[in-house]
Protein backbone atom coordinates (compact mmCIF):
# COMPACT_ATOMS: atom_id res chain seq x y z
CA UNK A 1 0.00 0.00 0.00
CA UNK A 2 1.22 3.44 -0.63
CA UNK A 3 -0.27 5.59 2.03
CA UNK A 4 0.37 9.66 2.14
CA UNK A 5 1.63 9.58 5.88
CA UNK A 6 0.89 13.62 5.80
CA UNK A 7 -0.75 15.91 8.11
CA UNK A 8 -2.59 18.96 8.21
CA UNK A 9 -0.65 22.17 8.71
CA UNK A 10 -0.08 23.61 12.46
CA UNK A 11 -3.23 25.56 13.32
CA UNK A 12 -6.12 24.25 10.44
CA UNK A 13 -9.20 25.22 11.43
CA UNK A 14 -12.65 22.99 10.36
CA UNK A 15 -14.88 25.11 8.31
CA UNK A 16 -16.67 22.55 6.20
CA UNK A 17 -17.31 18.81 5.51
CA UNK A 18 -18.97 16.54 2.97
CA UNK A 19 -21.97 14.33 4.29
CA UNK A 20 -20.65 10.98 4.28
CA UNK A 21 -20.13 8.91 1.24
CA UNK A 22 -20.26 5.45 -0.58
CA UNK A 23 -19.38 4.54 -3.88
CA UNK A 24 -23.48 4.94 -4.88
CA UNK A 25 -23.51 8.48 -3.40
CA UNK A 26 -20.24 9.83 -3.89
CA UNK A 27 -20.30 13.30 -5.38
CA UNK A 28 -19.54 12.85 -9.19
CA UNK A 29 -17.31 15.44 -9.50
CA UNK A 30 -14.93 13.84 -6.53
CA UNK A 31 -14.13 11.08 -9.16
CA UNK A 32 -12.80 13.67 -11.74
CA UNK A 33 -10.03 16.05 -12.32
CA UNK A 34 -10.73 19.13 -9.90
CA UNK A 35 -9.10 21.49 -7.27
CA UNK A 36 -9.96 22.10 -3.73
CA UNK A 37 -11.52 24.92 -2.68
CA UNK A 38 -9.17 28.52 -2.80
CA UNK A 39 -7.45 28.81 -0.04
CA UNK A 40 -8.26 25.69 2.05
CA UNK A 41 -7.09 22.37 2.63
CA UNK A 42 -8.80 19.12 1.95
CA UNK A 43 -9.06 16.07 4.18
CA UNK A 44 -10.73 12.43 3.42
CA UNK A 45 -12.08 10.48 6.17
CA UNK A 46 -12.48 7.14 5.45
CA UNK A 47 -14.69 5.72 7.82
CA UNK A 48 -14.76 2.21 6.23
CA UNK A 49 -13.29 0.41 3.19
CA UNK A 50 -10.99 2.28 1.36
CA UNK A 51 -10.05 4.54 -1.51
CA UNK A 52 -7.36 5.80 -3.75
CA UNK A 53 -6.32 9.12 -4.75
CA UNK A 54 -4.73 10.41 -7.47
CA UNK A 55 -2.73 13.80 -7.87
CA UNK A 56 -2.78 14.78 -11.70
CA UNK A 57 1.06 16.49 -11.58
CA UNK A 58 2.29 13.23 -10.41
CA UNK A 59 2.80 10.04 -10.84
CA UNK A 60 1.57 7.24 -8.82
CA UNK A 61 -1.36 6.61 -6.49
CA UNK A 62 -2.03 7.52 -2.75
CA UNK A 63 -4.02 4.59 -0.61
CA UNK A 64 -6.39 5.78 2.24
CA UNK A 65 -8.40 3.61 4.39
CA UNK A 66 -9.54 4.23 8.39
CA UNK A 67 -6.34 4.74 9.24
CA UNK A 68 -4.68 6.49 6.41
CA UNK A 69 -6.05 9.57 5.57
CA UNK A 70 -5.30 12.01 2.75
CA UNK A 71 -4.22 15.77 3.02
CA UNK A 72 -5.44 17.73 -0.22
CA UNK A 73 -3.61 20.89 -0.67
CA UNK A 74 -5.70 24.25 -2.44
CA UNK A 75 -5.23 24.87 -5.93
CA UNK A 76 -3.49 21.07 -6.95
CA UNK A 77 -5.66 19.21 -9.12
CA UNK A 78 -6.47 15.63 -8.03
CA UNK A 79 -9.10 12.73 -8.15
CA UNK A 80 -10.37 10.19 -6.09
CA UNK A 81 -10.61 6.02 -7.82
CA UNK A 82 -13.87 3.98 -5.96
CA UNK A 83 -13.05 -0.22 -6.90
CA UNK A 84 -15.22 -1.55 -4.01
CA UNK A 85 -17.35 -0.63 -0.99
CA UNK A 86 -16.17 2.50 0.83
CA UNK A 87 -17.76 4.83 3.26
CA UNK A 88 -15.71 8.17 3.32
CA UNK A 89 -16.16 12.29 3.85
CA UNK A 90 -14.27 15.02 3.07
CA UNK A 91 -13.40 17.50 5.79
CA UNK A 92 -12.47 21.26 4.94
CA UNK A 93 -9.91 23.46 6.75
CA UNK A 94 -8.33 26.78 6.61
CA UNK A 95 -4.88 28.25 7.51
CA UNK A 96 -3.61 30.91 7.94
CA UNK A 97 -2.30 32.56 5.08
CA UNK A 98 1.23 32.35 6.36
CA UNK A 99 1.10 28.34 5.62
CA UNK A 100 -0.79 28.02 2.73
CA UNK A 101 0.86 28.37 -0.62
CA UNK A 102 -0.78 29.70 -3.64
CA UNK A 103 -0.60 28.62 -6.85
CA UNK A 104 -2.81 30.31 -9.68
CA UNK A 105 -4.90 27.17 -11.26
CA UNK A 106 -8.68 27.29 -12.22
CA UNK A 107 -10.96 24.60 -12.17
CA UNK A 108 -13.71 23.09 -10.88
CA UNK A 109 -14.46 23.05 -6.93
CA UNK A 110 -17.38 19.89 -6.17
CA UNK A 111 -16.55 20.58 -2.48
CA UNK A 112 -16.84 24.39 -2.32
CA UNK A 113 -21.00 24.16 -1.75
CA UNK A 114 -19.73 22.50 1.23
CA UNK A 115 -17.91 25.08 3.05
């Protein structure tokens, strides 16, 4: 398995989450090439089964299950692969500017209505 082993920065803040998720109900958009929200970090939760995600600048693919969660960072596009049952959210969090990092990408933003 190739799990992120990543964390959230110093201080994040919770502003926002998904409802929770299965492979019937995921948000379509989740599955396809998109960037989180401006500004603020992603996190999936997987509260059973598990998952893979995919960043689109690299190669390779990150493994999350209930113990191995994944750290989105703003503005880097990236998907998320369902091949099985999986029950999963995705949490939203802000920094302070100081720690994020901006890079100027557009896109689309499925979990922005979240926030």
């Amino acid at each position: 398995m190739n799990y992120q082993n990543k964390n959230l920065p110093e201080g994040a803040v919770k502003v926002g989450s998904t409802p929770s998720m299965n492979q019937d109900t995921v948000v379509k958009g989740i599955l396809k090439n998109h960037l989180a929200p401006k500004g603020k970090y992603g996190y999936i939760v997987v509260e059973s089964g598990s998952l893979q995600f995919v960043w689109e600048d690299e190669e390779g693919v990150l493994d999350a299950d209930e113990n191995n969660p994944i750290v989105i960072y703003p503005e880097r596009y990236h998907h998320v692969r369902i091949e099985g049952n999986v029950e999963f959210r995705v949490e939203f969090y802000e920094v302070d500017e100081a720690g994020v990092d901006e890079v100027n990408q557009t896109g689309n933003r499925p979990g922005q209505r979240f926030l």
